[in-house]
Protein backbone atom coordinates (compact mmCIF):
# COMPACT_ATOMS: atom_id res chain seq x y z
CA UNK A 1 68.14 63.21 29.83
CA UNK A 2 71.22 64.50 31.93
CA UNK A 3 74.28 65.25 30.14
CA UNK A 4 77.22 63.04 31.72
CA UNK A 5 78.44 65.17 34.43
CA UNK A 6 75.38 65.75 36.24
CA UNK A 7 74.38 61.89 35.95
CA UNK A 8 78.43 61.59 37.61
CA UNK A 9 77.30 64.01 40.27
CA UNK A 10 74.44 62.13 40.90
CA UNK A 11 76.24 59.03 41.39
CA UNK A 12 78.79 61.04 43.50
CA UNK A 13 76.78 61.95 46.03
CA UNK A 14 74.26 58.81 46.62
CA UNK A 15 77.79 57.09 46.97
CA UNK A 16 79.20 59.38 49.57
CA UNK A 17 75.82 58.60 51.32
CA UNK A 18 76.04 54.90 51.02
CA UNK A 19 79.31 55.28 52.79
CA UNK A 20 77.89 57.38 55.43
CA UNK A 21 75.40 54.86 55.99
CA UNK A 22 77.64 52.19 56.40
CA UNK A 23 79.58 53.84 58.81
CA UNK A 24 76.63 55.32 61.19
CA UNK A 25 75.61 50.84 60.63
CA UNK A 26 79.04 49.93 61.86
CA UNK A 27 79.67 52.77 64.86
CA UNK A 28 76.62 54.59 65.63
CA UNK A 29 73.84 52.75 65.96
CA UNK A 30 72.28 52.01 69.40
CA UNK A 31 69.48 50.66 68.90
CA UNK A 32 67.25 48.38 67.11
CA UNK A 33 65.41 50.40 65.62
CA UNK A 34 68.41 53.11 64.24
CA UNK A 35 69.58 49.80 62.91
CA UNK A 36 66.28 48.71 60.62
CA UNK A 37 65.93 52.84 59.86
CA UNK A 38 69.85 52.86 58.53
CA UNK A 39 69.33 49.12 56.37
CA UNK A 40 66.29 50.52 54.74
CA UNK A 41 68.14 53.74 54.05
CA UNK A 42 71.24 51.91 52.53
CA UNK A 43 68.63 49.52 51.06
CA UNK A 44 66.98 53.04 48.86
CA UNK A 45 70.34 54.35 48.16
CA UNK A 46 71.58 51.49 46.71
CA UNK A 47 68.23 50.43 44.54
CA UNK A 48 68.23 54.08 43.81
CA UNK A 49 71.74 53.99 42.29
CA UNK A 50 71.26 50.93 40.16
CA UNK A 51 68.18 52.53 38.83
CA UNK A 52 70.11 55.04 37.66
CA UNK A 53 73.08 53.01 36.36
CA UNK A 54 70.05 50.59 34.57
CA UNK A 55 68.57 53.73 32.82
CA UNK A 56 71.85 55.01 31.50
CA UNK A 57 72.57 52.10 30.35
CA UNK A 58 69.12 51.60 28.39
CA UNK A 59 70.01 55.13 26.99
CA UNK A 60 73.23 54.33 25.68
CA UNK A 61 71.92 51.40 24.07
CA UNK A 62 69.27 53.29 22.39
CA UNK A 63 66.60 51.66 24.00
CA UNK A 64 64.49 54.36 25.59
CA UNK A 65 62.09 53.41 28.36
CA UNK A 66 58.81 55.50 28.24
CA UNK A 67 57.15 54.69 31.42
């Protein structure tokens, strides 16, 4: 596994692009279509991060998941 500062970096970064995300939603889309692209986007991002938060968590209970 990453040690913590990488995993922060991690997190860091899919945040910052969450936020991006958010903003291109709320002032740059034009169309329809930029609009469904940008959801699903945010939509990875964010099940991306809690997949990340749900595995360190499993790891600092001790509860390794070996799939």
């Amino acid at each position: 596994m990453f040690d913590f500062h990488t995993i922060e970096a991690i997190k860091t970064t899919i945040l910052k692009q969450i936020d991006s995300v958010k903003e291109h939603i709320c002032y740059g889309v034009e169309t329809e279509s930029q609009l469904m692209y940008a959801r699903g986007r945010l939509s990875g991002l964010e099940t991306l991060l809690q997949d990340i938060k749900n595995l360190h968590k499993e790891n600092d209970d001790g509860t390794i998941d070996k799939t």
